[in-house]
PDB file of N, CA and C in Angstrom:
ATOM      1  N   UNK A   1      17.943  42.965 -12.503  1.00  0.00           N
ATOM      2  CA  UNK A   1      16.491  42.956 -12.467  1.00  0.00           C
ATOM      3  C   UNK A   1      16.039  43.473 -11.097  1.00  0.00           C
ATOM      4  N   UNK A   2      15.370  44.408 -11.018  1.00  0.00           N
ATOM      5  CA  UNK A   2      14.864  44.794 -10.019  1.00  0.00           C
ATOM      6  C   UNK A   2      13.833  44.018  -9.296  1.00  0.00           C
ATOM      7  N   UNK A   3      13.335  43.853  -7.445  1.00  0.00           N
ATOM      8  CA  UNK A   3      12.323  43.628  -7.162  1.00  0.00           C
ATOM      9  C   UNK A   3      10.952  44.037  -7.508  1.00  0.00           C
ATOM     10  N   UNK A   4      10.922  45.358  -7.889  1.00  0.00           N
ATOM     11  CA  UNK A   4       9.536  45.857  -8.371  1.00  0.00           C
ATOM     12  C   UNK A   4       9.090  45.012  -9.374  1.00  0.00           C
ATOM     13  N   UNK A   5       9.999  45.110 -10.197  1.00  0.00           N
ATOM     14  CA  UNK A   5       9.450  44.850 -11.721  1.00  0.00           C
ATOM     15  C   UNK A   5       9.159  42.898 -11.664  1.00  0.00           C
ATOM     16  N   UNK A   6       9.475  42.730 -10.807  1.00  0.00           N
ATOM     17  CA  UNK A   6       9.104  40.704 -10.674  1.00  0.00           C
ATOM     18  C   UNK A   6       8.051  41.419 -10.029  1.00  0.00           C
ATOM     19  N   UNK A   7       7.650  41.629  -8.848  1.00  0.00           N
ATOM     20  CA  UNK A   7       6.556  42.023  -8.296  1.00  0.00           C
ATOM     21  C   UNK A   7       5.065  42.272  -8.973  1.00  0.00           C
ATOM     22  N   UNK A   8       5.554  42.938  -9.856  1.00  0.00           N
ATOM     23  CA  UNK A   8       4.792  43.542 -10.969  1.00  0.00           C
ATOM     24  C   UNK A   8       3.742  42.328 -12.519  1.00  0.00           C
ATOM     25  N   UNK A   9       5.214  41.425 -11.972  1.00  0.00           N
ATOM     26  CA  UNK A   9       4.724  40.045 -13.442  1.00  0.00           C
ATOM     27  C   UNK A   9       4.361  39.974 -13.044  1.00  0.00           C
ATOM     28  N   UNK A  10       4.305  39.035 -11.409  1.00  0.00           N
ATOM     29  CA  UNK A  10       3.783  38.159 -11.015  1.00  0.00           C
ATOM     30  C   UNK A  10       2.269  38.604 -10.424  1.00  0.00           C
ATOM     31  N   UNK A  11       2.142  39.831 -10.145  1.00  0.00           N
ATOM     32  CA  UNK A  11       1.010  40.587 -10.047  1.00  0.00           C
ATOM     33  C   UNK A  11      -0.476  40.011 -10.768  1.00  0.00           C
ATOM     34  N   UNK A  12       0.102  39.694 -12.183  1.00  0.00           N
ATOM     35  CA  UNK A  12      -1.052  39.410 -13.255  1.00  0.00           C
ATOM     36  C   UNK A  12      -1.453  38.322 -13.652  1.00  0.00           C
ATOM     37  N   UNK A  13      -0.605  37.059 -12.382  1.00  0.00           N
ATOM     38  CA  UNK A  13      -0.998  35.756 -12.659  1.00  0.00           C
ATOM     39  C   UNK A  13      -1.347  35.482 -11.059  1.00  0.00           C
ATOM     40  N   UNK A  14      -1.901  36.668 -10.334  1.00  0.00           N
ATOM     41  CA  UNK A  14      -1.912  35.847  -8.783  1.00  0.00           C
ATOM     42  C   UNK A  14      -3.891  36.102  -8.897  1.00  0.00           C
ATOM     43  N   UNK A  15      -4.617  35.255  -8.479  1.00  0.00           N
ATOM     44  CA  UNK A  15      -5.991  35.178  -8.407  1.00  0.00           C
ATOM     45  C   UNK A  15      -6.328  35.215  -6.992  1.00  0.00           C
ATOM     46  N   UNK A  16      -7.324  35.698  -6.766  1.00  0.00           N
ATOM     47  CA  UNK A  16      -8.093  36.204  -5.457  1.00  0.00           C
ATOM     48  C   UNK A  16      -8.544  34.909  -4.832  1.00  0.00           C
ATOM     49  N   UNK A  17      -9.082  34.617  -4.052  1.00  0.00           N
ATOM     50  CA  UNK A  17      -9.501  33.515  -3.175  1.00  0.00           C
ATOM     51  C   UNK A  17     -10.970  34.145  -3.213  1.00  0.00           C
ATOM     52  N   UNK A  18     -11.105  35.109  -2.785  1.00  0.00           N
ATOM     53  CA  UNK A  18     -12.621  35.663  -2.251  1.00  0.00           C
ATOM     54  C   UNK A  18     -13.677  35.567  -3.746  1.00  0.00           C
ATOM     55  N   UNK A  19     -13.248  36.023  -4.418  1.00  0.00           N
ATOM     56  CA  UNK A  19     -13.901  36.033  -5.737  1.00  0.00           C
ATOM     57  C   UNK A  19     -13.611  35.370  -6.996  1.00  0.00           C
ATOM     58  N   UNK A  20     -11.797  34.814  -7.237  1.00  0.00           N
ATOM     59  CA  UNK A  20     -11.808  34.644  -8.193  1.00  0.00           C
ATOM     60  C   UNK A  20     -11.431  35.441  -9.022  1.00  0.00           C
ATOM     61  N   UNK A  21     -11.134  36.605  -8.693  1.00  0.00           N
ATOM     62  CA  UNK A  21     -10.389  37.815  -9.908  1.00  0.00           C
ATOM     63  C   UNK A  21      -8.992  37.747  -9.945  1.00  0.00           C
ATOM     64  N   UNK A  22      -8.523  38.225 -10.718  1.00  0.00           N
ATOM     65  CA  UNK A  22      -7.211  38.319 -11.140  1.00  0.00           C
ATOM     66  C   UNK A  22      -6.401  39.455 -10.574  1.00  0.00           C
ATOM     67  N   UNK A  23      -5.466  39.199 -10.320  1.00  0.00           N
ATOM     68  CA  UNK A  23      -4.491  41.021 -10.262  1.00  0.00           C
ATOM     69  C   UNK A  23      -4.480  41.375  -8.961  1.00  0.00           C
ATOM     70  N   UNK A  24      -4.796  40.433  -8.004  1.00  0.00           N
ATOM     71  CA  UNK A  24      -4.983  40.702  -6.211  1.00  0.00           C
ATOM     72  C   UNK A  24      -4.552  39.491  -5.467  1.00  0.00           C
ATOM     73  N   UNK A  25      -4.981  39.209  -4.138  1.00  0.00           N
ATOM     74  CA  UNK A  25      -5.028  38.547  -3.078  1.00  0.00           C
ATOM     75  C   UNK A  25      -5.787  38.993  -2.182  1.00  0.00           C
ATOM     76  N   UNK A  26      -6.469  37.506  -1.517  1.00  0.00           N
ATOM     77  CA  UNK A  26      -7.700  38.029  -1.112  1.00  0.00           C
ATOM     78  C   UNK A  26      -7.964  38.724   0.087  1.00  0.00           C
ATOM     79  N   UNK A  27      -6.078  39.053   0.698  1.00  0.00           N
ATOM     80  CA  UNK A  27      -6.257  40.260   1.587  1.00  0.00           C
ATOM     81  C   UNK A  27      -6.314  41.840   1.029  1.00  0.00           C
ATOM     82  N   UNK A  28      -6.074  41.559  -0.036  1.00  0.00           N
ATOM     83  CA  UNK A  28      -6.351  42.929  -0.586  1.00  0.00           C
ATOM     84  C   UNK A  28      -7.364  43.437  -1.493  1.00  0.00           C
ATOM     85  N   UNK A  29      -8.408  42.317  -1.038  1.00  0.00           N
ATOM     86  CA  UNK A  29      -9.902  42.339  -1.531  1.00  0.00           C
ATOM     87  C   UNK A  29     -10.675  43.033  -1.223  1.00  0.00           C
ATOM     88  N   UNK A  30     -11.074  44.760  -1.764  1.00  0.00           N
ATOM     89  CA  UNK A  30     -12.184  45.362  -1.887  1.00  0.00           C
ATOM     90  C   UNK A  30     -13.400  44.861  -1.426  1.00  0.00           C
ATOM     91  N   UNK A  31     -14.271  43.825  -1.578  1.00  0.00           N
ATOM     92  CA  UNK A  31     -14.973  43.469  -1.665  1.00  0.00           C
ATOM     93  C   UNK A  31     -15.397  42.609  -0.550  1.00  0.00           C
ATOM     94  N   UNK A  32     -15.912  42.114   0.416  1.00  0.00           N
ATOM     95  CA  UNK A  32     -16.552  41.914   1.395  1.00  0.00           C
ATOM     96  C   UNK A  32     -16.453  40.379   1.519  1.00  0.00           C
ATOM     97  N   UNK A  33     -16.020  39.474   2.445  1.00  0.00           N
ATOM     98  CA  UNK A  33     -15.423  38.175   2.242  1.00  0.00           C
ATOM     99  C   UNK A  33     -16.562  37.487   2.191  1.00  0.00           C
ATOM    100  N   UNK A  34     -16.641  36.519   0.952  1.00  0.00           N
ATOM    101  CA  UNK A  34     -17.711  35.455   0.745  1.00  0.00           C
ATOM    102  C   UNK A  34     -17.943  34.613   1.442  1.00  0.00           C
ATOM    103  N   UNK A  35     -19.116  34.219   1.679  1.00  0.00           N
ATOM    104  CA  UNK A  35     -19.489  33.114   2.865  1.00  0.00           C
ATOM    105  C   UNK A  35     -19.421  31.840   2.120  1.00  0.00           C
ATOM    106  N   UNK A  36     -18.680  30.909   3.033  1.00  0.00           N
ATOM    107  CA  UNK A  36     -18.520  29.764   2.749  1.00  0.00           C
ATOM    108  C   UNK A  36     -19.710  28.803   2.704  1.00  0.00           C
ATOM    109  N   UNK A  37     -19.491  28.101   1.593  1.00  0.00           N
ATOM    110  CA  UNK A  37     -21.218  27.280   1.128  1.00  0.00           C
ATOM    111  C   UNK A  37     -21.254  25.948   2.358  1.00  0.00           C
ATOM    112  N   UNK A  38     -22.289  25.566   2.588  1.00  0.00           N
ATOM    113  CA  UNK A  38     -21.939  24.282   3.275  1.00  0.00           C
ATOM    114  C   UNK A  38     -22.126  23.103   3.032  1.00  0.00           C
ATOM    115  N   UNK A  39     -20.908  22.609   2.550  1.00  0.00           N
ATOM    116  CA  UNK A  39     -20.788  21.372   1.857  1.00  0.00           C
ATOM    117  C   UNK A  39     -20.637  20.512   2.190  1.00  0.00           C
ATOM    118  N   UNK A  40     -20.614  20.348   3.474  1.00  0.00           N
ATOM    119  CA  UNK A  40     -20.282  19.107   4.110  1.00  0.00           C
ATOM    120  C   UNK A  40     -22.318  18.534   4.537  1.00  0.00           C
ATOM    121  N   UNK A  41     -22.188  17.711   4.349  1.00  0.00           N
ATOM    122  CA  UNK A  41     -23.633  16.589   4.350  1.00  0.00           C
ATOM    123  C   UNK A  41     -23.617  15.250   5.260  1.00  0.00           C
ATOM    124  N   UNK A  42     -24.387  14.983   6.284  1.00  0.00           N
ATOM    125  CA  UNK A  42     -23.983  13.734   7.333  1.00  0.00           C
ATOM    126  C   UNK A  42     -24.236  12.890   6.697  1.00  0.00           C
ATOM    127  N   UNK A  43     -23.554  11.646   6.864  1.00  0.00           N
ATOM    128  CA  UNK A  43     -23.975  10.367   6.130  1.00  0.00           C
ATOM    129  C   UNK A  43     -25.207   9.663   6.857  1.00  0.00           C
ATOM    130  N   UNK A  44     -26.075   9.421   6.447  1.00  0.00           N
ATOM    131  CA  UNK A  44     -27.397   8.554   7.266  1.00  0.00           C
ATOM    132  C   UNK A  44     -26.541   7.133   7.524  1.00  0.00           C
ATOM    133  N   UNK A  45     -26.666   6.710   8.738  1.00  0.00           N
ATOM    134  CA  UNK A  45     -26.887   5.640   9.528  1.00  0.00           C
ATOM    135  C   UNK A  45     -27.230   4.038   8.548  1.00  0.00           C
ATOM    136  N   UNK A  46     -26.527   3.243   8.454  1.00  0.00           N
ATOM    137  CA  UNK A  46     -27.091   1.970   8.150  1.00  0.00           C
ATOM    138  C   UNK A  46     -27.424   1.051   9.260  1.00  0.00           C
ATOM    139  N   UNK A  47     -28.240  -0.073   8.886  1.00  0.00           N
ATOM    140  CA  UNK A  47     -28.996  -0.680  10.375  1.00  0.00           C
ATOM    141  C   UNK A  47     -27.877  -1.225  11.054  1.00  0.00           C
ATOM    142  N   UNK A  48     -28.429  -1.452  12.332  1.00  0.00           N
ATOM    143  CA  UNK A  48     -27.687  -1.828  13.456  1.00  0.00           C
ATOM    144  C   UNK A  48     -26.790  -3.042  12.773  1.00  0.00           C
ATOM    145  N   UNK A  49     -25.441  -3.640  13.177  1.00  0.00           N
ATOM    146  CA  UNK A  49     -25.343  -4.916  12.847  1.00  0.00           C
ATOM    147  C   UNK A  49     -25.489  -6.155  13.824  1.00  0.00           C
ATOM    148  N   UNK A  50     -25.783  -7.147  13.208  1.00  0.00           N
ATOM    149  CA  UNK A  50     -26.101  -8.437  14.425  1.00  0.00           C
ATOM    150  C   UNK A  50     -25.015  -9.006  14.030  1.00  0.00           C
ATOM    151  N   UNK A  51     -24.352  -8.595  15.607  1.00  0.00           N
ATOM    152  CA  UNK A  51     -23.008  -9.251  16.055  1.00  0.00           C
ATOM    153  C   UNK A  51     -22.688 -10.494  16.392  1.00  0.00           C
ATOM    154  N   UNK A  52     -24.099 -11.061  16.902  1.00  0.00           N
ATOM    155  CA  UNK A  52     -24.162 -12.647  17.629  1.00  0.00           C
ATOM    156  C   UNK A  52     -23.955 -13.525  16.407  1.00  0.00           C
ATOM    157  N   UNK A  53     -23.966 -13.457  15.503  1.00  0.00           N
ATOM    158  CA  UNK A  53     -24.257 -14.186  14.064  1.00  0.00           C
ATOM    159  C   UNK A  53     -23.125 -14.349  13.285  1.00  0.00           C
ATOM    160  N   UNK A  54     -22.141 -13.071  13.370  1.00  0.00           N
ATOM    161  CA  UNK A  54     -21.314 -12.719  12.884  1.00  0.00           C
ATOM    162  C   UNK A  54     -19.568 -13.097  13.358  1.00  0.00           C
ATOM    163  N   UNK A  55     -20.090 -13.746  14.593  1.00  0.00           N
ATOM    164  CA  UNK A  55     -18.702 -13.853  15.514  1.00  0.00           C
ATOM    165  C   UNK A  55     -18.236 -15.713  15.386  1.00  0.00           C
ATOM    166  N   UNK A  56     -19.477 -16.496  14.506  1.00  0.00           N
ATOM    167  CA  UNK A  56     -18.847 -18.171  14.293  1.00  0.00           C
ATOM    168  C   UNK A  56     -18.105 -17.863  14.150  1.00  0.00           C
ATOM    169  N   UNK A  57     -17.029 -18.931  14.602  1.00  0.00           N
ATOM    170  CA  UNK A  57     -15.652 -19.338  13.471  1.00  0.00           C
ATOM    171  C   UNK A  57     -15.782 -20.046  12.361  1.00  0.00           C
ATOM    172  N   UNK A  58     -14.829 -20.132  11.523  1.00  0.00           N
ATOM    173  CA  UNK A  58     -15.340 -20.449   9.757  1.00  0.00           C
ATOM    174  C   UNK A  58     -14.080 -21.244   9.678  1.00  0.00           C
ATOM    175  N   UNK A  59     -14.901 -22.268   9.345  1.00  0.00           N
ATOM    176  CA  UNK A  59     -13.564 -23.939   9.420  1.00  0.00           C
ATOM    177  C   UNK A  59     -13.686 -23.689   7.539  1.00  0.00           C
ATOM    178  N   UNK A  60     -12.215 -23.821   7.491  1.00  0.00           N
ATOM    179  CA  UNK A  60     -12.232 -24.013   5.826  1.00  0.00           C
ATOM    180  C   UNK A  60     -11.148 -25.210   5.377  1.00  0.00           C
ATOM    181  N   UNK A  61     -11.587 -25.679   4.640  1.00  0.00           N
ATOM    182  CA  UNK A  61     -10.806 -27.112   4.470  1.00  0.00           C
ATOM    183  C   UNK A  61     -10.279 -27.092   2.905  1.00  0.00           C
ATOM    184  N   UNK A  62      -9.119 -27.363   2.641  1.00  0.00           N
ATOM    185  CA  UNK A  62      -8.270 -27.549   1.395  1.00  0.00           C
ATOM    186  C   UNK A  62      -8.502 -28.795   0.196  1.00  0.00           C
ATOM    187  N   UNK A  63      -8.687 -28.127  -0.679  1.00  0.00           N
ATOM    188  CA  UNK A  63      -8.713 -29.855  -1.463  1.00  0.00           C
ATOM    189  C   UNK A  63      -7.747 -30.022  -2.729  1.00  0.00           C
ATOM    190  N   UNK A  64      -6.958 -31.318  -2.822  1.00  0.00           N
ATOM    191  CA  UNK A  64      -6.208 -31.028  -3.708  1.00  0.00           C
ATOM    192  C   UNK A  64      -6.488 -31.666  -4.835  1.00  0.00           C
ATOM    193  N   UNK A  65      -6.759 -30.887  -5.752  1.00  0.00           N
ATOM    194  CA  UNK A  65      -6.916 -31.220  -7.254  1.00  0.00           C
ATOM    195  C   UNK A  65      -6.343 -32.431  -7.773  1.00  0.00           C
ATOM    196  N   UNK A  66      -4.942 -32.325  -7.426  1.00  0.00           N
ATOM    197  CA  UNK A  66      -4.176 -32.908  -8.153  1.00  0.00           C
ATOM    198  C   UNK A  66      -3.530 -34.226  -7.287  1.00  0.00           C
ATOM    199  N   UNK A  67      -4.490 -35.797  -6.866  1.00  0.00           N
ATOM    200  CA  UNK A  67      -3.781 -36.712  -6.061  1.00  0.00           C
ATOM    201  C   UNK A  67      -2.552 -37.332  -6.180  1.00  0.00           C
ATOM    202  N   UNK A  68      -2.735 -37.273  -7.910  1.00  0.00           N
ATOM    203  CA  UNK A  68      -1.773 -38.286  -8.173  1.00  0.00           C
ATOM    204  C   UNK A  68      -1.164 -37.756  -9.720  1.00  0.00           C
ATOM    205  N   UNK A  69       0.232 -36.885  -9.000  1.00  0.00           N
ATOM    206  CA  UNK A  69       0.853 -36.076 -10.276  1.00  0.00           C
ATOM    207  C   UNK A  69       1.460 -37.051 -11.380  1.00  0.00           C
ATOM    208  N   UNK A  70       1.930 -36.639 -12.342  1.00  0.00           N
ATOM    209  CA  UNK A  70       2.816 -37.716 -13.156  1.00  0.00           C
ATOM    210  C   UNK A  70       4.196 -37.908 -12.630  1.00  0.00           C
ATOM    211  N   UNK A  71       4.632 -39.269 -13.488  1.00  0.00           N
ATOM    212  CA  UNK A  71       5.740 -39.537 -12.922  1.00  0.00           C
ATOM    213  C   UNK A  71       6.854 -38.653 -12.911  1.00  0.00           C
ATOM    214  N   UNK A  72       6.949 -37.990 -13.420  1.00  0.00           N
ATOM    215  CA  UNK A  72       8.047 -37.001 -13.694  1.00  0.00           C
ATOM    216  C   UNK A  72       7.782 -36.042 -12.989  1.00  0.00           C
ATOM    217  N   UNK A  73       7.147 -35.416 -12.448  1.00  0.00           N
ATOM    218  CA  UNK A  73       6.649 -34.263 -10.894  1.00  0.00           C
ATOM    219  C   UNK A  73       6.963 -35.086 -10.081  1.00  0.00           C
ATOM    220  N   UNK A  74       6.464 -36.707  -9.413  1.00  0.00           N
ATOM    221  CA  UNK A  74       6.698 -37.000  -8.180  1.00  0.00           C
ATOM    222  C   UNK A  74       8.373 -37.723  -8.532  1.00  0.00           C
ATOM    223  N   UNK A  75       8.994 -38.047  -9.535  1.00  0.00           N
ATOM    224  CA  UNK A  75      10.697 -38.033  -9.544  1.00  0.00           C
ATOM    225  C   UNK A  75      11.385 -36.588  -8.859  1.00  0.00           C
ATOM    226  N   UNK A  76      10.990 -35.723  -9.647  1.00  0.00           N
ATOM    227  CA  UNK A  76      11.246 -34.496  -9.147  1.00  0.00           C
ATOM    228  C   UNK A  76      11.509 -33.987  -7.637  1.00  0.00           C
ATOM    229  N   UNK A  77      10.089 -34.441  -7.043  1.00  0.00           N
ATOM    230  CA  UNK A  77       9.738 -33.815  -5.804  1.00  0.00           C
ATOM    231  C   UNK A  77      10.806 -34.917  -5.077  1.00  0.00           C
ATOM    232  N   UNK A  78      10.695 -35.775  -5.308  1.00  0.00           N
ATOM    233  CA  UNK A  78      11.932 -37.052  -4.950  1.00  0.00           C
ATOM    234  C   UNK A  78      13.461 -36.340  -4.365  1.00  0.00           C
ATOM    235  N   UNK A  79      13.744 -35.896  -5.755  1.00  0.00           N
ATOM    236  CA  UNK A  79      15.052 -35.377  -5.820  1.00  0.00           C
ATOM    237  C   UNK A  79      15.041 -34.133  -4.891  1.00  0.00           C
ATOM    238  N   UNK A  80      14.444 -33.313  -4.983  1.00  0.00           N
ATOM    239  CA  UNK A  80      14.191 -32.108  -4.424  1.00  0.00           C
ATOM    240  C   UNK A  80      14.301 -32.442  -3.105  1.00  0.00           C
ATOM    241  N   UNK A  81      13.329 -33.603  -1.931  1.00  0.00           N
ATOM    242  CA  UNK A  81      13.755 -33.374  -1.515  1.00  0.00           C
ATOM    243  C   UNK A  81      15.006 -34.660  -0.313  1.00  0.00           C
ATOM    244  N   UNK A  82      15.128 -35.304  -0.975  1.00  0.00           N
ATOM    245  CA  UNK A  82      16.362 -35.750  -0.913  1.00  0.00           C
ATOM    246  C   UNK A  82      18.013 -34.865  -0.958  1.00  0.00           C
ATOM    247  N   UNK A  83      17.708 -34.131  -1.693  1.00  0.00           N
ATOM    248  CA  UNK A  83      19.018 -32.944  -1.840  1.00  0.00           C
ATOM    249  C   UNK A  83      18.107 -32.079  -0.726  1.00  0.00           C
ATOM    250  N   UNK A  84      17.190 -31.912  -0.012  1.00  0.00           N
ATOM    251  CA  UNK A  84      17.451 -31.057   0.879  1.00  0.00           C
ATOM    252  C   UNK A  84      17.707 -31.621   2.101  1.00  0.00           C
ATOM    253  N   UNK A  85      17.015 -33.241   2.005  1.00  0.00           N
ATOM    254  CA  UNK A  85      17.456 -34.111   3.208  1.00  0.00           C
ATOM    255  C   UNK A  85      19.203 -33.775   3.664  1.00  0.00           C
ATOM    256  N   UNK A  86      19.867 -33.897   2.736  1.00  0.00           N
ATOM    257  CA  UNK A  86      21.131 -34.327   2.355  1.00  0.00           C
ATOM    258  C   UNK A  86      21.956 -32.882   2.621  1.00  0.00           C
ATOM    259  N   UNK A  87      21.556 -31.567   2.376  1.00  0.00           N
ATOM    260  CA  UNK A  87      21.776 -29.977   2.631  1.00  0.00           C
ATOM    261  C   UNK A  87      21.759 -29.952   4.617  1.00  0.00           C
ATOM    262  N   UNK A  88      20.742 -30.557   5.006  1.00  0.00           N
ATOM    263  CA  UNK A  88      20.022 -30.437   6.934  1.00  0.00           C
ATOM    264  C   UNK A  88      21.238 -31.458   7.617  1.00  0.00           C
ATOM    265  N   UNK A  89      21.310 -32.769   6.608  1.00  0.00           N
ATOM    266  CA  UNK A  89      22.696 -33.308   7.033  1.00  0.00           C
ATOM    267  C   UNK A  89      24.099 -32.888   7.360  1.00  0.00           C
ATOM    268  N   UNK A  90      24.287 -31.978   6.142  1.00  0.00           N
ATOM    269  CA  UNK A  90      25.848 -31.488   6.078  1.00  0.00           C
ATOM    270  C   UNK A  90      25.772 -30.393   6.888  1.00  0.00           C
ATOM    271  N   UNK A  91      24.445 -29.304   7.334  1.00  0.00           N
ATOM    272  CA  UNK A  91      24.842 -27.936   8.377  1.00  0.00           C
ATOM    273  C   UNK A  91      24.636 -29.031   9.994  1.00  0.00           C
ATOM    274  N   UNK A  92      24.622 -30.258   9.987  1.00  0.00           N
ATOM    275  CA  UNK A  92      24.331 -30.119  11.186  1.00  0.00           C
ATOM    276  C   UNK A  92      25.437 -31.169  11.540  1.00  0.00           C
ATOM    277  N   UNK A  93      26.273 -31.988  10.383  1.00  0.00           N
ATOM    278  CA  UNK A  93      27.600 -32.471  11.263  1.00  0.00           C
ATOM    279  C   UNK A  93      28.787 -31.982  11.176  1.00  0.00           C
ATOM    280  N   UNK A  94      29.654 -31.763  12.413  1.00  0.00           N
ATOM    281  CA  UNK A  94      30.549 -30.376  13.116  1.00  0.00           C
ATOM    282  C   UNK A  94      31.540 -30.980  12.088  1.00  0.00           C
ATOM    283  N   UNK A  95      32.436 -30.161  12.092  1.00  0.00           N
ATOM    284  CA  UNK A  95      33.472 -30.039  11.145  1.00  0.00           C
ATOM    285  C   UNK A  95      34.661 -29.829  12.128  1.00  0.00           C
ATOM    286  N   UNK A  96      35.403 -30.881  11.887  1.00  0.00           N
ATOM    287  CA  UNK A  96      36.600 -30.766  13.169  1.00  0.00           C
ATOM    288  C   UNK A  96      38.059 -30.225  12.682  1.00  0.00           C
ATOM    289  N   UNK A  97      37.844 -28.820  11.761  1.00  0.00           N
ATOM    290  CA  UNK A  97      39.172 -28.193  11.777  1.00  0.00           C
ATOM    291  C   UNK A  97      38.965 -28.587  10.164  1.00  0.00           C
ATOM    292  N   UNK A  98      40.363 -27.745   9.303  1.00  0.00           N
ATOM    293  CA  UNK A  98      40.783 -27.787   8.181  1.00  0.00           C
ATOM    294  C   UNK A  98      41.055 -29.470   7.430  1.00  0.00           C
ATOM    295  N   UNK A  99      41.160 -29.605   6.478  1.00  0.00           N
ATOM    296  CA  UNK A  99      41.140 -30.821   5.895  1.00  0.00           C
ATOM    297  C   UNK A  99      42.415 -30.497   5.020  1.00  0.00           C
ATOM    298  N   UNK A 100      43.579 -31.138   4.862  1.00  0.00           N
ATOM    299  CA  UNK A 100      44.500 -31.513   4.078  1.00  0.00           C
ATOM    300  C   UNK A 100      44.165 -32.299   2.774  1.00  0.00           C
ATOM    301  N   UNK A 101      43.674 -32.156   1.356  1.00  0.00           N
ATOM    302  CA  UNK A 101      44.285 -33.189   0.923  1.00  0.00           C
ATOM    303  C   UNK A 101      45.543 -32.829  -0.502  1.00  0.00           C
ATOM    304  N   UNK A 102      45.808 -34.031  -0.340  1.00  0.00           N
ATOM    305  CA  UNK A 102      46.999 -33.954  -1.445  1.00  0.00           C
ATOM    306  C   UNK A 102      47.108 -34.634  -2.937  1.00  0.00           C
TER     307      UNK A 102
END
């Protein structure tokens, strides 16, 4: 396949920039380069903001729905954390060497 002949396809799917025509590029545009529209628009200003008003601190306080779960949630939470009591125990007493048993 020759270079010309790709040259040539691709010729009839390349579109101009300047106008929009087919079969060019818009450096090889006849035609006199179009002026760009101006589309860009400033955004107007919203009012000043009042900063003094805006700078409280905001205390927010928690409330719990739920005082008094059933017995079977506070068994749970029991166990839970008793086995983790019991997990903080075993990483924190030293282990003095290998253990034998028989």
């Amino acid at each position: 396949m020759e270079i010309k002949a790709v040259q040539q396809q691709d010729r009839r799917q390349i579109q101009c920039y300047n106008y929009n025509k087919m079969g060019h590029k818009a450096y090889q545009c006849k035609k006199p380069k179009r002026q760009q529209q101006n589309t860009w628009t400033p955004v107007p200003q919203g009012p000043p903001r009042n900063n003094r008003s805006n700078n409280k601190p905001i205390n927010i306080i928690r409330v719990r729905d739920d005082h008094n779960p059933p017995k079977e949630v506070q068994q749970g939470l029991q166990k839970a954390k008793k086995l983790s009591q019991a997990a903080i125990q075993e990483q924190q007493t030293p282990t003095t060497g290998p253990t034998v048993t028989q």
